[in-house]
N, C-alpha and C. Protein backbone atom coordinates (compact mmCIF):
# COMPACT_ATOMS: atom_id res chain seq x y z
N UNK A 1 159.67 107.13 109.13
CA UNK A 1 158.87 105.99 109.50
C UNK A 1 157.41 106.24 109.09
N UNK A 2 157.06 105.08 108.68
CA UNK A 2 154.96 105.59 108.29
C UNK A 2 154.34 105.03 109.42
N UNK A 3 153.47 105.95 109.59
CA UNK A 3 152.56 104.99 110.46
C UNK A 3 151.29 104.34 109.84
N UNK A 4 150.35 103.64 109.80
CA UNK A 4 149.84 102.65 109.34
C UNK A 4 148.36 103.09 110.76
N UNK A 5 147.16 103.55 110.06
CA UNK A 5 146.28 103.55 110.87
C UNK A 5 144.71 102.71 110.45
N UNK A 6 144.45 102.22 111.07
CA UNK A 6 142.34 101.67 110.14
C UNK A 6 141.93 102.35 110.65
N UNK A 7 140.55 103.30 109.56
CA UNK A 7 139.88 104.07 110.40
C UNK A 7 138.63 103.48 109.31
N UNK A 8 137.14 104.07 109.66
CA UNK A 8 135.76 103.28 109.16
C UNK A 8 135.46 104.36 108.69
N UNK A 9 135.00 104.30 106.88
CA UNK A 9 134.60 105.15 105.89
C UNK A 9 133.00 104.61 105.70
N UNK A 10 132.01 105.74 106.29
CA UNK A 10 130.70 105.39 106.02
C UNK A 10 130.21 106.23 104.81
N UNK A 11 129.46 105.68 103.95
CA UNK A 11 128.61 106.06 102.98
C UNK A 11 127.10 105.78 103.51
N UNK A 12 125.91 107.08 103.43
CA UNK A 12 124.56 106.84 103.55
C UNK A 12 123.92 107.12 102.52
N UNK A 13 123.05 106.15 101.20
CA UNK A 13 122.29 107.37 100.41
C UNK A 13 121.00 106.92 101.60
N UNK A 14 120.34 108.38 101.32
CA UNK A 14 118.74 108.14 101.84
C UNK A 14 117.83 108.89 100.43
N UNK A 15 116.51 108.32 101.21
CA UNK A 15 115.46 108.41 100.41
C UNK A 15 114.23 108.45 101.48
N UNK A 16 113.85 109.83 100.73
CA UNK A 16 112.64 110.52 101.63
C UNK A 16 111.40 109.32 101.35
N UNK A 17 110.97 109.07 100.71
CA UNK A 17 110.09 108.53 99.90
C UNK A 17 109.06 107.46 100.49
N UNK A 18 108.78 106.44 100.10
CA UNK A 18 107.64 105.52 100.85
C UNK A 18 108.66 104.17 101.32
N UNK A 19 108.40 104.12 102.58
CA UNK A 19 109.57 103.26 103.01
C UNK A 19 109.19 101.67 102.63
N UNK A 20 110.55 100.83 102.68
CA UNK A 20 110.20 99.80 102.40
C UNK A 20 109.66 98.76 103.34
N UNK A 21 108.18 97.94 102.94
CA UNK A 21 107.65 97.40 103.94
C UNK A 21 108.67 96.42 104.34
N UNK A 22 108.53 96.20 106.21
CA UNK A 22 109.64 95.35 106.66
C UNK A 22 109.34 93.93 106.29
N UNK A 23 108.26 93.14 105.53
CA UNK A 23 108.45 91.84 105.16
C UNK A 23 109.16 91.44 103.99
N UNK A 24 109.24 92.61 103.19
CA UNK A 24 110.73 92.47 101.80
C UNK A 24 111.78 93.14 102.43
N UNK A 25 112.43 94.22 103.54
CA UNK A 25 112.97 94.64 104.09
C UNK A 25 113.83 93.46 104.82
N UNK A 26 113.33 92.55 105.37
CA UNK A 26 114.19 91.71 105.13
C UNK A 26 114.67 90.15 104.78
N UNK A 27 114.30 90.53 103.35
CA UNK A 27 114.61 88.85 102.27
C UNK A 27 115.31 90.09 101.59
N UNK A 28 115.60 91.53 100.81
CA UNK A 28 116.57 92.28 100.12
C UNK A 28 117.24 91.81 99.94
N UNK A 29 118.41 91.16 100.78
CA UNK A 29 119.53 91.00 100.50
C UNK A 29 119.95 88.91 100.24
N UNK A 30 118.79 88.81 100.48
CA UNK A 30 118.80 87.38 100.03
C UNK A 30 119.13 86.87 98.64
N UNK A 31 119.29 86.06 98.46
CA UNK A 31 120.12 86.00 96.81
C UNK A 31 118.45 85.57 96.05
N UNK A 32 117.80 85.82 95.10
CA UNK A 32 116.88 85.39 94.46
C UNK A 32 115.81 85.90 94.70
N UNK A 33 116.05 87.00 95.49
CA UNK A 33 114.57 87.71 96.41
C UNK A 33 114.65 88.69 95.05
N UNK A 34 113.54 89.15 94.36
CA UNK A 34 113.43 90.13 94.23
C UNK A 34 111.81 90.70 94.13
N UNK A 35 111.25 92.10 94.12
CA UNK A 35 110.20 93.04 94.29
C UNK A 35 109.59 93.16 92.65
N UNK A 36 110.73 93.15 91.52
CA UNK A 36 110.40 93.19 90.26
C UNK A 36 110.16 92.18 89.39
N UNK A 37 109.39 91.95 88.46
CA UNK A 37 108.72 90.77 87.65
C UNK A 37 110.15 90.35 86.81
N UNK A 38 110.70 91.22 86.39
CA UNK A 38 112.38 90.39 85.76
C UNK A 38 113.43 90.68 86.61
N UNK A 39 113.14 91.05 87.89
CA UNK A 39 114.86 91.02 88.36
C UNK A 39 115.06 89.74 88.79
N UNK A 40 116.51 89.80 88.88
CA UNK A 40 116.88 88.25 89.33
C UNK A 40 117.42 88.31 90.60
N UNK A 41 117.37 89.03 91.59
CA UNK A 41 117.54 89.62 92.88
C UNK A 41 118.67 89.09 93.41
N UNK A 42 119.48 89.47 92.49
CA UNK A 42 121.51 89.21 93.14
C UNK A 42 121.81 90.46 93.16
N UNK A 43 121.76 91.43 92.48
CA UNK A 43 122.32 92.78 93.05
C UNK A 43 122.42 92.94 94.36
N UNK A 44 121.79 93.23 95.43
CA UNK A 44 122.26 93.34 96.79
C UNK A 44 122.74 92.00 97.53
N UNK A 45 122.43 91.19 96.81
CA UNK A 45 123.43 89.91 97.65
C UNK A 45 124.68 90.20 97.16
N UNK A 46 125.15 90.16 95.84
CA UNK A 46 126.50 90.47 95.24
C UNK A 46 127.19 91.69 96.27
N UNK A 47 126.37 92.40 96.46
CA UNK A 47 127.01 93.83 96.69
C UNK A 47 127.44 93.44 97.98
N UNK A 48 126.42 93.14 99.30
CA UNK A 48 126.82 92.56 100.34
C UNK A 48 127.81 91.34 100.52
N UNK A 49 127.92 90.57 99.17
CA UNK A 49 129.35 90.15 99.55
C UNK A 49 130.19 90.65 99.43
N UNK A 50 130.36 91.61 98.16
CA UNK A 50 131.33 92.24 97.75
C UNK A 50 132.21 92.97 99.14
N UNK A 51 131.15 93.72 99.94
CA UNK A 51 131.25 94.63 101.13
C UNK A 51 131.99 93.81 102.13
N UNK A 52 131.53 92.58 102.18
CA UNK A 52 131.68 91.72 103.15
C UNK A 52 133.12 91.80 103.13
N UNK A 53 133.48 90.97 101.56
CA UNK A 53 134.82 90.70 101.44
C UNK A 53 135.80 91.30 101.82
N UNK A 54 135.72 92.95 101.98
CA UNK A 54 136.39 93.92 102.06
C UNK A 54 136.28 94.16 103.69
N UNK A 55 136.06 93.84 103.98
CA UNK A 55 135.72 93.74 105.70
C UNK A 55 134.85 94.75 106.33
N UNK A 56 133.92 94.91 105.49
CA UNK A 56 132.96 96.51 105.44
C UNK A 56 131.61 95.39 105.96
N UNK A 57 130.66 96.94 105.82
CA UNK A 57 129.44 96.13 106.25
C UNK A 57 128.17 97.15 105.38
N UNK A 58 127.09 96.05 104.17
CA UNK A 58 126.40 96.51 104.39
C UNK A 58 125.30 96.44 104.82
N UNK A 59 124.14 97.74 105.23
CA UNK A 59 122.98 97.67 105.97
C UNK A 59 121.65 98.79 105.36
N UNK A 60 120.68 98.28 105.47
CA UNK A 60 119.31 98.89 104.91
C UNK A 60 118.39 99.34 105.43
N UNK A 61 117.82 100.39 106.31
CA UNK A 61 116.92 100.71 107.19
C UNK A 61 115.73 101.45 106.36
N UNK A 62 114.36 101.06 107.12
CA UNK A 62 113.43 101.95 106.37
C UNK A 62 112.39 101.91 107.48
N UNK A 63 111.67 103.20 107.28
CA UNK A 63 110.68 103.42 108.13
C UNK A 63 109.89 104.92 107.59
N UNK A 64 109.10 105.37 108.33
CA UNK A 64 107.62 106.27 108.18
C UNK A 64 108.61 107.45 108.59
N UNK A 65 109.56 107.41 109.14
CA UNK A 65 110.35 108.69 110.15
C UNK A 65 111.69 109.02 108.80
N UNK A 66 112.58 108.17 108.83
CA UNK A 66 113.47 108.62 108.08
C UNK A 66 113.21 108.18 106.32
N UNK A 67 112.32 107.22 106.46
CA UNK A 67 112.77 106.66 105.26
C UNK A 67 113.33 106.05 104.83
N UNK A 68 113.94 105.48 103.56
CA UNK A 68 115.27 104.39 103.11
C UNK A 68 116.41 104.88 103.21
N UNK A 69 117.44 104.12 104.16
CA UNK A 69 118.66 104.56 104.30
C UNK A 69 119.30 103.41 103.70
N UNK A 70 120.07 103.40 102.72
CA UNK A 70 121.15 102.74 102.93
C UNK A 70 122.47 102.63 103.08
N UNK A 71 123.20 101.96 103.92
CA UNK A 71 124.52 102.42 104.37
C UNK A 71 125.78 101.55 104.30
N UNK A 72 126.82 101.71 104.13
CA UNK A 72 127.93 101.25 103.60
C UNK A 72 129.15 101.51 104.30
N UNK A 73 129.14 100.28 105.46
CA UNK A 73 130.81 100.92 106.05
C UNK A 73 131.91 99.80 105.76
N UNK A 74 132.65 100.89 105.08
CA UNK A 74 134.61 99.94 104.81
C UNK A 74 135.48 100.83 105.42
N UNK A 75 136.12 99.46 105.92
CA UNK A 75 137.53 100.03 106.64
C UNK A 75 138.73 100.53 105.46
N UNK A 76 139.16 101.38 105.75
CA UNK A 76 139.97 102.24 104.97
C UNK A 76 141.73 102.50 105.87
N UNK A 77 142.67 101.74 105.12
CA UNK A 77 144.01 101.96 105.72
C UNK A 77 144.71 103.80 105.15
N UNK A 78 144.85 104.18 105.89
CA UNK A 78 145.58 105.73 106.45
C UNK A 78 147.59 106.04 106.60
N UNK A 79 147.88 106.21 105.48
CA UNK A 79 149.04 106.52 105.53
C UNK A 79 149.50 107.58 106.12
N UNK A 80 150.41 107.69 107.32
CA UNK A 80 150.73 108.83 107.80
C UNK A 80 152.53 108.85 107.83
N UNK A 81 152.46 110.07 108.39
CA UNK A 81 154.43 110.10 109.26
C UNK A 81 154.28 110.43 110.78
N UNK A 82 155.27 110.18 110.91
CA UNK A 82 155.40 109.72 112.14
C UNK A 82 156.11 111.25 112.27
């Protein structure tokens, strides 16, 4: 018999670096937002749907203490025996 388990696979990159101010911190993930003179600021909307779709979640934290985190959780199905 298999057993069949969901368990939550997190990914964090961080970044020591100069955090991102919280008034672009949060439009990021807005579709058309972007910080650069040619981006077209769908990369993190795409990606956050992409995440979405998959029943994951993603999320972006920044501050003076840790810095830029960003993090990535998908649920992941677990084949076992019983």
């Amino acid at each position: 018999m298999v057993n069949l388990r969901q368990v939550i696979e997190h990914i964090n990159v961080c970044n020591g670096g100069e955090p991102i101010p919280s008034e672009v911190l949060s439009k990021l993930m807005q579709p058309f937002f972007s910080t650069k003179p040619s981006g077209t600021g769908l990369g993190l909307a795409i990606s956050k749907r992409i995440v979405n779709a998959h029943g994951g979640e993603l999320s972006i934290e920044s501050d003076t203490v840790i810095g830029t985190k960003v993090s990535v959780q998908l649920p992941l199905v677990v084949l076992g025996s019983l």
